[in-house]
PDB file of N, CA and C in Angstrom:
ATOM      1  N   UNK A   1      39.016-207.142 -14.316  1.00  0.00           N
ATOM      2  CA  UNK A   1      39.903-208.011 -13.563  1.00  0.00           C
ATOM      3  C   UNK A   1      39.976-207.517 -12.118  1.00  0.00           C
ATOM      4  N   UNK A   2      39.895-208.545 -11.292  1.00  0.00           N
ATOM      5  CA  UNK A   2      40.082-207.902  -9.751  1.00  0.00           C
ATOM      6  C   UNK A   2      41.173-207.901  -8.884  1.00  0.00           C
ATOM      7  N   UNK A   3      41.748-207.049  -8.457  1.00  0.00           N
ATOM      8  CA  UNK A   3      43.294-206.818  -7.766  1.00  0.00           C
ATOM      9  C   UNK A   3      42.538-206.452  -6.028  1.00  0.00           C
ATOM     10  N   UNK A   4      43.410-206.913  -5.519  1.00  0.00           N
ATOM     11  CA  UNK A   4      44.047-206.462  -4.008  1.00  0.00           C
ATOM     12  C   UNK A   4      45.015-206.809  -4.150  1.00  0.00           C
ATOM     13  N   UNK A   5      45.745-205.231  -3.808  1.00  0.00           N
ATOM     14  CA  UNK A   5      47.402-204.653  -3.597  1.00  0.00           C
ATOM     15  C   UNK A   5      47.289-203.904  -2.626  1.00  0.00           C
ATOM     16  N   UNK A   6      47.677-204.911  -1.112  1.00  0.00           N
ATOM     17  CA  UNK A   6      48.757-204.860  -0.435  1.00  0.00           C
ATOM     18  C   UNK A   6      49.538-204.388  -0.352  1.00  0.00           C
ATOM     19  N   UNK A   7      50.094-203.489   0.853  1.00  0.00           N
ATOM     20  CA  UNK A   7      51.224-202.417   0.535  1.00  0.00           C
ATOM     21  C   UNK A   7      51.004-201.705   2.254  1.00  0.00           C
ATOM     22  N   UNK A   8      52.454-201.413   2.861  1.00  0.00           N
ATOM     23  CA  UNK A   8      53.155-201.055   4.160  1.00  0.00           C
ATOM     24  C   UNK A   8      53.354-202.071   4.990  1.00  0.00           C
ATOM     25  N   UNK A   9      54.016-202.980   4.120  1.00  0.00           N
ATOM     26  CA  UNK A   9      54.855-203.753   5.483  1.00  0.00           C
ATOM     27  C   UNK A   9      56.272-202.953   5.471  1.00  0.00           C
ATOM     28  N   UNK A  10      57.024-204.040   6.386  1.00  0.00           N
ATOM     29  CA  UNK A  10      58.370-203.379   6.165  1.00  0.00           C
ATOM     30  C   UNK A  10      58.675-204.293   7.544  1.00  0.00           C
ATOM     31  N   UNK A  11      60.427-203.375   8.450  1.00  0.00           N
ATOM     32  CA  UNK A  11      60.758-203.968   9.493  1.00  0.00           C
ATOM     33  C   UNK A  11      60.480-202.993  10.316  1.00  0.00           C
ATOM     34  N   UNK A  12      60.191-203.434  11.651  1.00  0.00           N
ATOM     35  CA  UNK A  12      60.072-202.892  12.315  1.00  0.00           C
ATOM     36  C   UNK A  12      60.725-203.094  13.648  1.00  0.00           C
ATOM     37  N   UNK A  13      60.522-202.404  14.618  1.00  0.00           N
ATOM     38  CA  UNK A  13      61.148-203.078  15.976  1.00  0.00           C
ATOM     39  C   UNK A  13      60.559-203.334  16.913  1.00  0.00           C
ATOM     40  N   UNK A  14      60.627-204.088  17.779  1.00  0.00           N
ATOM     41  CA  UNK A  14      59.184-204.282  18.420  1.00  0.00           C
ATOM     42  C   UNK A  14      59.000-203.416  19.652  1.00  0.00           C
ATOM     43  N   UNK A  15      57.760-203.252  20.108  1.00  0.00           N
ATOM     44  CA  UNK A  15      56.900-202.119  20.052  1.00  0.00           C
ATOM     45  C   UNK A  15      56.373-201.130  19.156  1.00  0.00           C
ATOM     46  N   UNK A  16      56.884-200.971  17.908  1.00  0.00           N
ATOM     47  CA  UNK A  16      56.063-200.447  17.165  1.00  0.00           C
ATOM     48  C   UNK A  16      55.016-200.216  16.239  1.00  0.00           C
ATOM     49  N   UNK A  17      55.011-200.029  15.551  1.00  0.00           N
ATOM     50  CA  UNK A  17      53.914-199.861  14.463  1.00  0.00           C
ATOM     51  C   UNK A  17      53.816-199.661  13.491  1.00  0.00           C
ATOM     52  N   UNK A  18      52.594-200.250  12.533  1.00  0.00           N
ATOM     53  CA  UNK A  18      52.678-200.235  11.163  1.00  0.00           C
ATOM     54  C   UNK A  18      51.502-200.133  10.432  1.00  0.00           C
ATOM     55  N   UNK A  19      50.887-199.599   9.533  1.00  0.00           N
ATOM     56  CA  UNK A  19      49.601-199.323   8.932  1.00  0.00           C
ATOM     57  C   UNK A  19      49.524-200.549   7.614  1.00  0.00           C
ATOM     58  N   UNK A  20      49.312-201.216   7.692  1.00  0.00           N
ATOM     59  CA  UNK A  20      48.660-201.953   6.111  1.00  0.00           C
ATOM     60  C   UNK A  20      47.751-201.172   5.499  1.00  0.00           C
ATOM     61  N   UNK A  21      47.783-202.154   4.438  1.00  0.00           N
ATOM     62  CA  UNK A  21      46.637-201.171   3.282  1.00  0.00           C
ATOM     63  C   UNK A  21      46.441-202.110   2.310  1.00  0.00           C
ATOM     64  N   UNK A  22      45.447-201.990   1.991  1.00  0.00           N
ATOM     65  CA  UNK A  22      44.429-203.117   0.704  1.00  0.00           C
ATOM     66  C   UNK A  22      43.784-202.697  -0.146  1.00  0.00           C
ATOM     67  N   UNK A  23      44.456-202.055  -1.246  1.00  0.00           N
ATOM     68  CA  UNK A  23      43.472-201.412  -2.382  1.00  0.00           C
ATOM     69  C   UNK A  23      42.830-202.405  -3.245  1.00  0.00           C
ATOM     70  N   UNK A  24      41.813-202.204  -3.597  1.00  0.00           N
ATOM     71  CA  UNK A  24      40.805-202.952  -4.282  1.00  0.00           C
ATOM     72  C   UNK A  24      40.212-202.283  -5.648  1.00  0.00           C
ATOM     73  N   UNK A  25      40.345-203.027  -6.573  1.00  0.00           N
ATOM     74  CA  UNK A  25      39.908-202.988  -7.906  1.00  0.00           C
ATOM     75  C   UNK A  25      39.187-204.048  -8.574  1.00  0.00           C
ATOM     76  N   UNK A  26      37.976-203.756  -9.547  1.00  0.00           N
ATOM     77  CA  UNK A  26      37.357-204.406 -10.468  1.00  0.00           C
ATOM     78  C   UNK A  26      35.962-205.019  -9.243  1.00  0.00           C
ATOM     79  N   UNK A  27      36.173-204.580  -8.041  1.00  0.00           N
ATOM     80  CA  UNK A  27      34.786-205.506  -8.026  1.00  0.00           C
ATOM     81  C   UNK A  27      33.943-203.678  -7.194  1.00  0.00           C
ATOM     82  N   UNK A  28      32.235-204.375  -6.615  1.00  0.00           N
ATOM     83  CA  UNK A  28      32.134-203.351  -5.943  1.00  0.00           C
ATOM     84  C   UNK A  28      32.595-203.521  -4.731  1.00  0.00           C
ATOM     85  N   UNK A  29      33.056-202.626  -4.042  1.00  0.00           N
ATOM     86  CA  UNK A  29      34.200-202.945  -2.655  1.00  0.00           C
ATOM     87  C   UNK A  29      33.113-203.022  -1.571  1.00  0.00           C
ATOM     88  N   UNK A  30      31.893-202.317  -1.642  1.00  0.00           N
ATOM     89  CA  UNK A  30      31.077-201.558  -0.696  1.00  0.00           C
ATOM     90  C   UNK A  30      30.252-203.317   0.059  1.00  0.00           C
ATOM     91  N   UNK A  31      30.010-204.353  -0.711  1.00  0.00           N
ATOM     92  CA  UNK A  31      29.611-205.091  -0.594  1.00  0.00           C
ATOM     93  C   UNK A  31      29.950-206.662  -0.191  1.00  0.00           C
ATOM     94  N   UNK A  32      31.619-206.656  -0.094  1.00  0.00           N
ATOM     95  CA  UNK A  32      32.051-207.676   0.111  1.00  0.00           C
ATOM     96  C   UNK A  32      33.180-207.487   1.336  1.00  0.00           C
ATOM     97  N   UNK A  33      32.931-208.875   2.092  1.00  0.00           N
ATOM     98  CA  UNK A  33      33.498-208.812   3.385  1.00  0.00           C
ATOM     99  C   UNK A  33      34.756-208.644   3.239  1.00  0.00           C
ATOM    100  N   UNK A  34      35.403-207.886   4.790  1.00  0.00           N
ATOM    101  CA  UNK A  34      37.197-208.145   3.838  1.00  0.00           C
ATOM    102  C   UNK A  34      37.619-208.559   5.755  1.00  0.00           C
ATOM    103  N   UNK A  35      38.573-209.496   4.931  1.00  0.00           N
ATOM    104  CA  UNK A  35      39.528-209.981   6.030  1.00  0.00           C
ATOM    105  C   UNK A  35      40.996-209.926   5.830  1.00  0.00           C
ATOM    106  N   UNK A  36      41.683-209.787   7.214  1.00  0.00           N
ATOM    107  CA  UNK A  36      43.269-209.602   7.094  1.00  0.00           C
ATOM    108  C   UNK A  36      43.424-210.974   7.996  1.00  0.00           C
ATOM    109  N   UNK A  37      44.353-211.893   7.173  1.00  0.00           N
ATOM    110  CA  UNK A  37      44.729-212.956   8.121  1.00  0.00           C
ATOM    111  C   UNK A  37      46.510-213.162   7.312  1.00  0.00           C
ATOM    112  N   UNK A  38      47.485-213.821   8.034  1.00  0.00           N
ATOM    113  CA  UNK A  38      48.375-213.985   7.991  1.00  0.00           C
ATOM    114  C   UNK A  38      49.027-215.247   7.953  1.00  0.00           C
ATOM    115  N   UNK A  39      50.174-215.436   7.632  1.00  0.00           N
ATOM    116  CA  UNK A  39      50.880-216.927   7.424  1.00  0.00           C
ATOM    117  C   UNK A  39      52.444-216.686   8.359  1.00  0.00           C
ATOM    118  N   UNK A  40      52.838-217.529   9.292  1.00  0.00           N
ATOM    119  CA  UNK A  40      54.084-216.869   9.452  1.00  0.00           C
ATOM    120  C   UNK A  40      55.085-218.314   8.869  1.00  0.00           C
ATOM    121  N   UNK A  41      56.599-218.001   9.186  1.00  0.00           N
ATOM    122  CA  UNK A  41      56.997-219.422   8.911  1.00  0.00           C
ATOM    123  C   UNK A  41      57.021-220.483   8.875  1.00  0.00           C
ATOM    124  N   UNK A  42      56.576-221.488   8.201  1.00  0.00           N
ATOM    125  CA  UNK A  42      56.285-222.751   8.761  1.00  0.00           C
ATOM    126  C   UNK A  42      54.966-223.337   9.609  1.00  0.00           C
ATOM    127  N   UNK A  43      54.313-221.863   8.999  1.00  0.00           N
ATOM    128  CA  UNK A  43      53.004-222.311  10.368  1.00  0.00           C
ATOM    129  C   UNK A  43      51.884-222.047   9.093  1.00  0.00           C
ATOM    130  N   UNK A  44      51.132-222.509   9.525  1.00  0.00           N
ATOM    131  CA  UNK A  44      49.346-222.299   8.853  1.00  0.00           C
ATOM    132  C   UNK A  44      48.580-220.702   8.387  1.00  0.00           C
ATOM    133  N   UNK A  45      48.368-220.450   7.831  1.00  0.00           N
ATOM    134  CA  UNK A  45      47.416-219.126   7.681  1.00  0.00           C
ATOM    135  C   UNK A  45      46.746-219.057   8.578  1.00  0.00           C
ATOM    136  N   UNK A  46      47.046-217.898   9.240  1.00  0.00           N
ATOM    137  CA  UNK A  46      45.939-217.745  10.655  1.00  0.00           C
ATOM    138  C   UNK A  46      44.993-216.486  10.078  1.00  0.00           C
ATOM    139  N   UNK A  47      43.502-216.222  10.414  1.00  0.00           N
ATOM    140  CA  UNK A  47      42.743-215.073  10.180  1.00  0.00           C
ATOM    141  C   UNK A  47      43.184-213.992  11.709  1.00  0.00           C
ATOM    142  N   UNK A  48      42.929-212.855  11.315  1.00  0.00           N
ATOM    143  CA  UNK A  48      43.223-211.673  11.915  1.00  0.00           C
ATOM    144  C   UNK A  48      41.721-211.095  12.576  1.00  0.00           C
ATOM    145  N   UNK A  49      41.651-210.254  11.280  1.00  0.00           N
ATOM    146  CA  UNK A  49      40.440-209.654  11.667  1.00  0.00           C
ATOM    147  C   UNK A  49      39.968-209.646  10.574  1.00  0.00           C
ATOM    148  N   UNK A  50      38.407-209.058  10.689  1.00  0.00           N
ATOM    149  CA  UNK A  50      37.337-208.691   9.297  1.00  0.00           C
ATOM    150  C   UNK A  50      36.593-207.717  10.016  1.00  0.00           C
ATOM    151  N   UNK A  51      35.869-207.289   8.724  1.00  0.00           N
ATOM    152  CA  UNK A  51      35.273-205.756   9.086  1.00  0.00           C
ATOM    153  C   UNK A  51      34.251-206.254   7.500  1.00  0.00           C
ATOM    154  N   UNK A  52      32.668-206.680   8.015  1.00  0.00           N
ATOM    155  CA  UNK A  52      31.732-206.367   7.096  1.00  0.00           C
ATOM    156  C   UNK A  52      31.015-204.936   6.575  1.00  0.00           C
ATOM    157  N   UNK A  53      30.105-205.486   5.816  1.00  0.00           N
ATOM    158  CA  UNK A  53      29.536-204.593   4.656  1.00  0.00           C
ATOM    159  C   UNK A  53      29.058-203.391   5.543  1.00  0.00           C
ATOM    160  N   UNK A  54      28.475-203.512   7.156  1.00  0.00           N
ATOM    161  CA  UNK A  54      27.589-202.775   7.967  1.00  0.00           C
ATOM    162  C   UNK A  54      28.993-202.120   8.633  1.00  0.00           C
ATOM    163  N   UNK A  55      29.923-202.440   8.642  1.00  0.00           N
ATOM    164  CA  UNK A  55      30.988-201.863   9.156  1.00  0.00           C
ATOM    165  C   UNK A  55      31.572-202.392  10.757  1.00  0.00           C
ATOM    166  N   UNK A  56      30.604-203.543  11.095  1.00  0.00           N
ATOM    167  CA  UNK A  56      30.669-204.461  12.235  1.00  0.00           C
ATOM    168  C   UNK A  56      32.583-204.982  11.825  1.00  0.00           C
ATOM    169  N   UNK A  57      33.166-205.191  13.215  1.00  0.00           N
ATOM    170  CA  UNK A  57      34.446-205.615  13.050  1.00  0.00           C
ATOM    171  C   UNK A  57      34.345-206.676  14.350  1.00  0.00           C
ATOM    172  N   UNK A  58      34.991-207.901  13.812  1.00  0.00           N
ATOM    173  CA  UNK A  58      36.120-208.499  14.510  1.00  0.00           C
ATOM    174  C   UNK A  58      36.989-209.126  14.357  1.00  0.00           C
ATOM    175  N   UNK A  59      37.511-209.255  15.950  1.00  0.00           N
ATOM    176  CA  UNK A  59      39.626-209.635  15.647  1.00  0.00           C
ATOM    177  C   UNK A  59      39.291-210.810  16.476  1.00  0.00           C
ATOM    178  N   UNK A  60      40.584-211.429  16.216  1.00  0.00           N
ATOM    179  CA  UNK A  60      41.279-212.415  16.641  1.00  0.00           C
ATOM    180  C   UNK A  60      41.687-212.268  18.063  1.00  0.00           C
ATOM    181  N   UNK A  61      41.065-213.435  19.175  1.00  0.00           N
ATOM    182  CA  UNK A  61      40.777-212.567  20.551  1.00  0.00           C
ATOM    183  C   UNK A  61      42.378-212.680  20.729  1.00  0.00           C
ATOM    184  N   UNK A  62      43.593-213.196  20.572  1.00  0.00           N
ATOM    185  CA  UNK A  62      45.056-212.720  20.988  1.00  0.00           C
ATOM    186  C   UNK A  62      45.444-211.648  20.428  1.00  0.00           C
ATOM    187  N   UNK A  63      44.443-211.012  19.185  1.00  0.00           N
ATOM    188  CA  UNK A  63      45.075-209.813  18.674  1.00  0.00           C
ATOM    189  C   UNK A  63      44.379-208.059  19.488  1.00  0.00           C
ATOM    190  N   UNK A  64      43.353-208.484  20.182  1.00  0.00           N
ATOM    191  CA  UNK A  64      42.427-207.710  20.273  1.00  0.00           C
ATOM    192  C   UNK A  64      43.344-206.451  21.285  1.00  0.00           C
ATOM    193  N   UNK A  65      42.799-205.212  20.886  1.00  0.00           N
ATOM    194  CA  UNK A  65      43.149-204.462  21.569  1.00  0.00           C
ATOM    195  C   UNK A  65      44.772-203.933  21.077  1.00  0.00           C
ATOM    196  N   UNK A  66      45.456-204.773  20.377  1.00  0.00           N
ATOM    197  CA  UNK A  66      46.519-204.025  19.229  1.00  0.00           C
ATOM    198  C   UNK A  66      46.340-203.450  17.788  1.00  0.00           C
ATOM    199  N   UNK A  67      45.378-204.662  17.285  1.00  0.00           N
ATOM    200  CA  UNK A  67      44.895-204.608  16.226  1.00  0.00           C
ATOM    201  C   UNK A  67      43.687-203.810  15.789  1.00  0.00           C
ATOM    202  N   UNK A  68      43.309-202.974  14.404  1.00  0.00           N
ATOM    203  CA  UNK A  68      42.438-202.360  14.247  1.00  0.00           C
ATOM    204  C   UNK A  68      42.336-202.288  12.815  1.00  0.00           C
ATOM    205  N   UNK A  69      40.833-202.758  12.514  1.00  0.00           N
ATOM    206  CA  UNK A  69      41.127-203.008  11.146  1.00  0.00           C
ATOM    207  C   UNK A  69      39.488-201.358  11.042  1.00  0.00           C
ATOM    208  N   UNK A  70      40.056-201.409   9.310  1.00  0.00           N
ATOM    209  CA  UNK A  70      39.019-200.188   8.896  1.00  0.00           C
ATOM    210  C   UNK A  70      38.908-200.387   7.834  1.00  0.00           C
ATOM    211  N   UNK A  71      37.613-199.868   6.964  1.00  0.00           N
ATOM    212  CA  UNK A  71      37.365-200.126   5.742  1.00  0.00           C
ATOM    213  C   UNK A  71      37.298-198.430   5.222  1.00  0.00           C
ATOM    214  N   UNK A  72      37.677-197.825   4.057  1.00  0.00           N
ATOM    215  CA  UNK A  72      37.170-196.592   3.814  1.00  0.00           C
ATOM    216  C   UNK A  72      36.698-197.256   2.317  1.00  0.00           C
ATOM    217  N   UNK A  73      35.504-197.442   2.177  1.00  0.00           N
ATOM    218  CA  UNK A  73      34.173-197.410   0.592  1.00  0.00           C
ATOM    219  C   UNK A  73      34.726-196.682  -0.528  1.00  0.00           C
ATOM    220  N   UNK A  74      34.632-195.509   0.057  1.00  0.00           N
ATOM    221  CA  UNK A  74      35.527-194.072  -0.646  1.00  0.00           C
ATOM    222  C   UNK A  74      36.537-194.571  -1.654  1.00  0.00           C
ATOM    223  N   UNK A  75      37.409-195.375  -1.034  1.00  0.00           N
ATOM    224  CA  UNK A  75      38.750-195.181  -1.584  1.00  0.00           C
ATOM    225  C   UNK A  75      39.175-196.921  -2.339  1.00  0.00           C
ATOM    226  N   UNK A  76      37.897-197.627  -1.855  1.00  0.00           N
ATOM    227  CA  UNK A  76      38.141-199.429  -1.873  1.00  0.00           C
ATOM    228  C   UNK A  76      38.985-200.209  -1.203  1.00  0.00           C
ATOM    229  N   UNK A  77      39.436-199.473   0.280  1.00  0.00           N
ATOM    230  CA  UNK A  77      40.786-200.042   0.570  1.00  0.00           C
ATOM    231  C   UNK A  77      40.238-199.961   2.194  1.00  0.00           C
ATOM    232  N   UNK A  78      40.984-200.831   2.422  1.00  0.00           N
ATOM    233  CA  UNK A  78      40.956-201.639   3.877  1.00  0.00           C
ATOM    234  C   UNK A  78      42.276-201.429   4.627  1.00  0.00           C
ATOM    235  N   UNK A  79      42.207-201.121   5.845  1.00  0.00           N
ATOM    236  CA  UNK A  79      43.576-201.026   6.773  1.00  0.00           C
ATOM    237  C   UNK A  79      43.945-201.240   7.574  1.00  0.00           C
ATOM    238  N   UNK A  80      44.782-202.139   7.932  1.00  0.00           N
ATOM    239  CA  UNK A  80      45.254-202.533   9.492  1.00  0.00           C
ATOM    240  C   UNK A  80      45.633-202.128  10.095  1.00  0.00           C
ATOM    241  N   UNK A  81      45.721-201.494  11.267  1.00  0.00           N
ATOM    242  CA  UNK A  81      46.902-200.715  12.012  1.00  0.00           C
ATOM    243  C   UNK A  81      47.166-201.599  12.984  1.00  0.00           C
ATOM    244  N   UNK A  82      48.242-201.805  13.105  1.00  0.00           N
ATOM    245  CA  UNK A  82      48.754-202.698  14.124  1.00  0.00           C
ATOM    246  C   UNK A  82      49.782-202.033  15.211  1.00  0.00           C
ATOM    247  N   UNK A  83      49.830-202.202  16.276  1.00  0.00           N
ATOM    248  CA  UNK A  83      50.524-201.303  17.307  1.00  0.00           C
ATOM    249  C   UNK A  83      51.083-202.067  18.190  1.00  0.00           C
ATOM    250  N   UNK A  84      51.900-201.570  19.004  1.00  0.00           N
ATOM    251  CA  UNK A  84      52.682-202.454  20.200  1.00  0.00           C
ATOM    252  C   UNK A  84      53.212-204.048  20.041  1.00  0.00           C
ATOM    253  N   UNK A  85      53.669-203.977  18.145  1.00  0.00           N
ATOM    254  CA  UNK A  85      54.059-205.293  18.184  1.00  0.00           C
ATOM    255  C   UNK A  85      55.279-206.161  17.820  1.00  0.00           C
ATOM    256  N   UNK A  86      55.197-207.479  18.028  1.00  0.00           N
ATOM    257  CA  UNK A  86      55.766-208.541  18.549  1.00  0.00           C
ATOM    258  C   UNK A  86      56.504-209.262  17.840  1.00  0.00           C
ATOM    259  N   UNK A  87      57.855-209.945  17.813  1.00  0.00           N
ATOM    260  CA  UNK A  87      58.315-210.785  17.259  1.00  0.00           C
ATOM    261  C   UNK A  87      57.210-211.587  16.577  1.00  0.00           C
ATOM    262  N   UNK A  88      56.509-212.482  17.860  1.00  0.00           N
ATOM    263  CA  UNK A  88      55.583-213.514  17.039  1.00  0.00           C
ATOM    264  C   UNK A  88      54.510-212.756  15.913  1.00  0.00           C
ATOM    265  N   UNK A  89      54.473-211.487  15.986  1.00  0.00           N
ATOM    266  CA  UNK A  89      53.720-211.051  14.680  1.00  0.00           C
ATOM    267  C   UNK A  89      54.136-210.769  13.483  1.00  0.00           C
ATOM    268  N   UNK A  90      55.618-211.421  13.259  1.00  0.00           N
ATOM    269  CA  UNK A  90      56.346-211.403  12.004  1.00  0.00           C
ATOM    270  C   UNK A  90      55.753-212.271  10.960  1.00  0.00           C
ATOM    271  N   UNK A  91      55.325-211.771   9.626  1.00  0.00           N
ATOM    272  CA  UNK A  91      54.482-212.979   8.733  1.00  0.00           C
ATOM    273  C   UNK A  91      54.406-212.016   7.445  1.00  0.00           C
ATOM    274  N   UNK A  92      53.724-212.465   6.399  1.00  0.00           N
ATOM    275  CA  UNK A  92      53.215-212.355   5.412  1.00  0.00           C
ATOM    276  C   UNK A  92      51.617-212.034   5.626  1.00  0.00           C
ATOM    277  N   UNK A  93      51.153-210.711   5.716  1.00  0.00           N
ATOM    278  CA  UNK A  93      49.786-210.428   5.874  1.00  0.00           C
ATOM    279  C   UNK A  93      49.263-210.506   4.185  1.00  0.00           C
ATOM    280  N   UNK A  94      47.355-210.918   4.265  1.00  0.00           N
ATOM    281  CA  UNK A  94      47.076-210.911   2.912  1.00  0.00           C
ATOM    282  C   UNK A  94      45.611-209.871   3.542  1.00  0.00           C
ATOM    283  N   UNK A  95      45.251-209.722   2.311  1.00  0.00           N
ATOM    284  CA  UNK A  95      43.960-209.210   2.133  1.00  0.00           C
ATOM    285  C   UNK A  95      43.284-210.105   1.762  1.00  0.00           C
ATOM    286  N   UNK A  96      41.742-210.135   2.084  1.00  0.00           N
ATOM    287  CA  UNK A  96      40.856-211.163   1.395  1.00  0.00           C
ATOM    288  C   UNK A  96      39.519-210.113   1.290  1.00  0.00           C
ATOM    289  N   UNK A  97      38.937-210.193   0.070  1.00  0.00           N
ATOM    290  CA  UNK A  97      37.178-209.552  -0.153  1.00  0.00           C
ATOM    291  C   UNK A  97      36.900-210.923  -0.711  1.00  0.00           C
ATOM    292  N   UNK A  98      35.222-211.307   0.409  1.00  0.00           N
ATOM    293  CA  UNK A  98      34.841-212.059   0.331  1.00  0.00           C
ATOM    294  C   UNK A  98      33.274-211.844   0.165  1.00  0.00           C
ATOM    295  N   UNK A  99      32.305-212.263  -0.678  1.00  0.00           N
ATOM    296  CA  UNK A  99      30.738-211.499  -0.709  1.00  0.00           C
ATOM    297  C   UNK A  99      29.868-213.138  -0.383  1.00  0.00           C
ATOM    298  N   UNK A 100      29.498-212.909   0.743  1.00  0.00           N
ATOM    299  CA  UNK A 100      28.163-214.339   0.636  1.00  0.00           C
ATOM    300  C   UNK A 100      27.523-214.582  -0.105  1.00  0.00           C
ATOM    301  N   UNK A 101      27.260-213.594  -0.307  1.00  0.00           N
ATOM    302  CA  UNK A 101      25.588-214.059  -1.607  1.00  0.00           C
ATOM    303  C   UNK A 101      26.387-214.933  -2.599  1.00  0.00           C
ATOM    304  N   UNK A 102      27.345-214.547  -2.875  1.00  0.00           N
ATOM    305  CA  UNK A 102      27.946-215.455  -4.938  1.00  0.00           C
ATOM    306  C   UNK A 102      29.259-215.751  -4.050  1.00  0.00           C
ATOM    307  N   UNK A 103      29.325-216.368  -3.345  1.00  0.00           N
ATOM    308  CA  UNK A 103      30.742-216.622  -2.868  1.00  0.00           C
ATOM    309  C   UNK A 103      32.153-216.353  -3.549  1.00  0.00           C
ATOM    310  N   UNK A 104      32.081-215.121  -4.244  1.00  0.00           N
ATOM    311  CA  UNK A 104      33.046-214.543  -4.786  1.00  0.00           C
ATOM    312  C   UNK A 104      34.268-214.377  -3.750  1.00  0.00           C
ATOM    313  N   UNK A 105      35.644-214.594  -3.979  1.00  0.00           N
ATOM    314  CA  UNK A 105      36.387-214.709  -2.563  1.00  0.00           C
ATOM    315  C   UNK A 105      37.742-214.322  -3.626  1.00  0.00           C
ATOM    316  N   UNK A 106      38.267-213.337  -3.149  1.00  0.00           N
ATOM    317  CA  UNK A 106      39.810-212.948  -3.812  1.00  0.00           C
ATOM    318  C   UNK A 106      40.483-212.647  -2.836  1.00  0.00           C
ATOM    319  N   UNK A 107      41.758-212.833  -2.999  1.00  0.00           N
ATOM    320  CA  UNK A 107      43.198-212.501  -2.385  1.00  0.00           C
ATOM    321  C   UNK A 107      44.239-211.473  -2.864  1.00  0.00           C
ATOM    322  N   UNK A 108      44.710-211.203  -1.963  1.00  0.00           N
ATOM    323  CA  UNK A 108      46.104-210.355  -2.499  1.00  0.00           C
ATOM    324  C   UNK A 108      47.130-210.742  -2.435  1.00  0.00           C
ATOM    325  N   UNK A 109      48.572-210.407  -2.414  1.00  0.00           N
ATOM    326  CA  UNK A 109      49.602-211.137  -2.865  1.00  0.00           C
ATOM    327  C   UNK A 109      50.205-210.975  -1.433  1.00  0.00           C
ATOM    328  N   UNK A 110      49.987-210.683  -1.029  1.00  0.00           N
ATOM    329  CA  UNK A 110      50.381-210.401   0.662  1.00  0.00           C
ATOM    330  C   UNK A 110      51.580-209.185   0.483  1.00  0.00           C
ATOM    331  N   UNK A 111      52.012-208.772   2.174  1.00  0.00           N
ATOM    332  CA  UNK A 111      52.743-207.992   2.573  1.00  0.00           C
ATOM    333  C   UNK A 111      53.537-208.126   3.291  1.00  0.00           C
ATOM    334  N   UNK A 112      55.238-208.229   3.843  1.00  0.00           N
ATOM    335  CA  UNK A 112      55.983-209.175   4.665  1.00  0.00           C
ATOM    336  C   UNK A 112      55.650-207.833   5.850  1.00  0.00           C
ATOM    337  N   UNK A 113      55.397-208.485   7.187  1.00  0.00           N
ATOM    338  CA  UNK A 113      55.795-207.594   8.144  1.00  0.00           C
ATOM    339  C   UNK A 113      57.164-208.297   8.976  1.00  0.00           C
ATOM    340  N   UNK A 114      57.847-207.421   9.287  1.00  0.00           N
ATOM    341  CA  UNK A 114      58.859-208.206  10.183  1.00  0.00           C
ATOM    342  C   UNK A 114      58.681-207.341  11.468  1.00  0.00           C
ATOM    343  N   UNK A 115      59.502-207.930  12.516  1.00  0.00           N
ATOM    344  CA  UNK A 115      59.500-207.418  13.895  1.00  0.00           C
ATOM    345  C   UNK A 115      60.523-207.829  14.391  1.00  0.00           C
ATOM    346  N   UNK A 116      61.748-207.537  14.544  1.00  0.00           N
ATOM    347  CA  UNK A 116      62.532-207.768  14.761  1.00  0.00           C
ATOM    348  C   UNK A 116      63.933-206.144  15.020  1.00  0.00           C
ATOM    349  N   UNK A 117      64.958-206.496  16.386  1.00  0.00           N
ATOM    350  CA  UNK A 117      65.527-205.519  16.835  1.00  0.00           C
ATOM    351  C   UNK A 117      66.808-206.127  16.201  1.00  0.00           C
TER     352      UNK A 117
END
């Protein structure tokens, strides 16, 4: 069975910071794309960033330069670090592993971040 569990949101205040995390089970991790995209209230799922199989990354050009996503193979888990941020970055972050070849595509249950003083 395949899990992504999501885990370090919380509140925060803005300017600060927060590490996500995406553990991955049941598939091979080493081979499938992973993306962090988000939902906030009332608004649409927006994508974040991704970080493929070669370890190539990109973000979302309004996120760029706060955002930093990483994959460690090692461990099956993926991580966001997010820094210097913003009310408007208050949402529900998810994980996604996604593999081209078999369009295998899973989710996680997401993570609330808040931002708020």
């Amino acid at each position: 069975q395949v899990q992504l569990v999501e885990s370090g949101g919380g509140l925060v205040q803005p300017g600060g910071s927060l590490r996500l995390s995406c553990a991955a089970s049941g598939i091979i991790f080493s081979r499938y794309r992973l993306h962090w995209y988000r939902q906030a209230p009332g608004k649409q799922r927006e994508w974040v960033a991704n970080v493929d199989e070669t370890e190539s990354k990109i973000y979302a050009d309004s996120l760029k330069g706060r955002f930093t996503i990483r994959r460690d193979n090692a461990k099956n888990t993926v991580y966001l670090e997010m820094n210097t941020l913003k009310p408007e970055d208050t949402a529900v972050y998810y994980c996604n592993a996604y593999r081209p070849e078999t369009s295998e595509d899973y989710w996680g249950q997401g993570t609330q971040v808040t931002v708020s003083s």
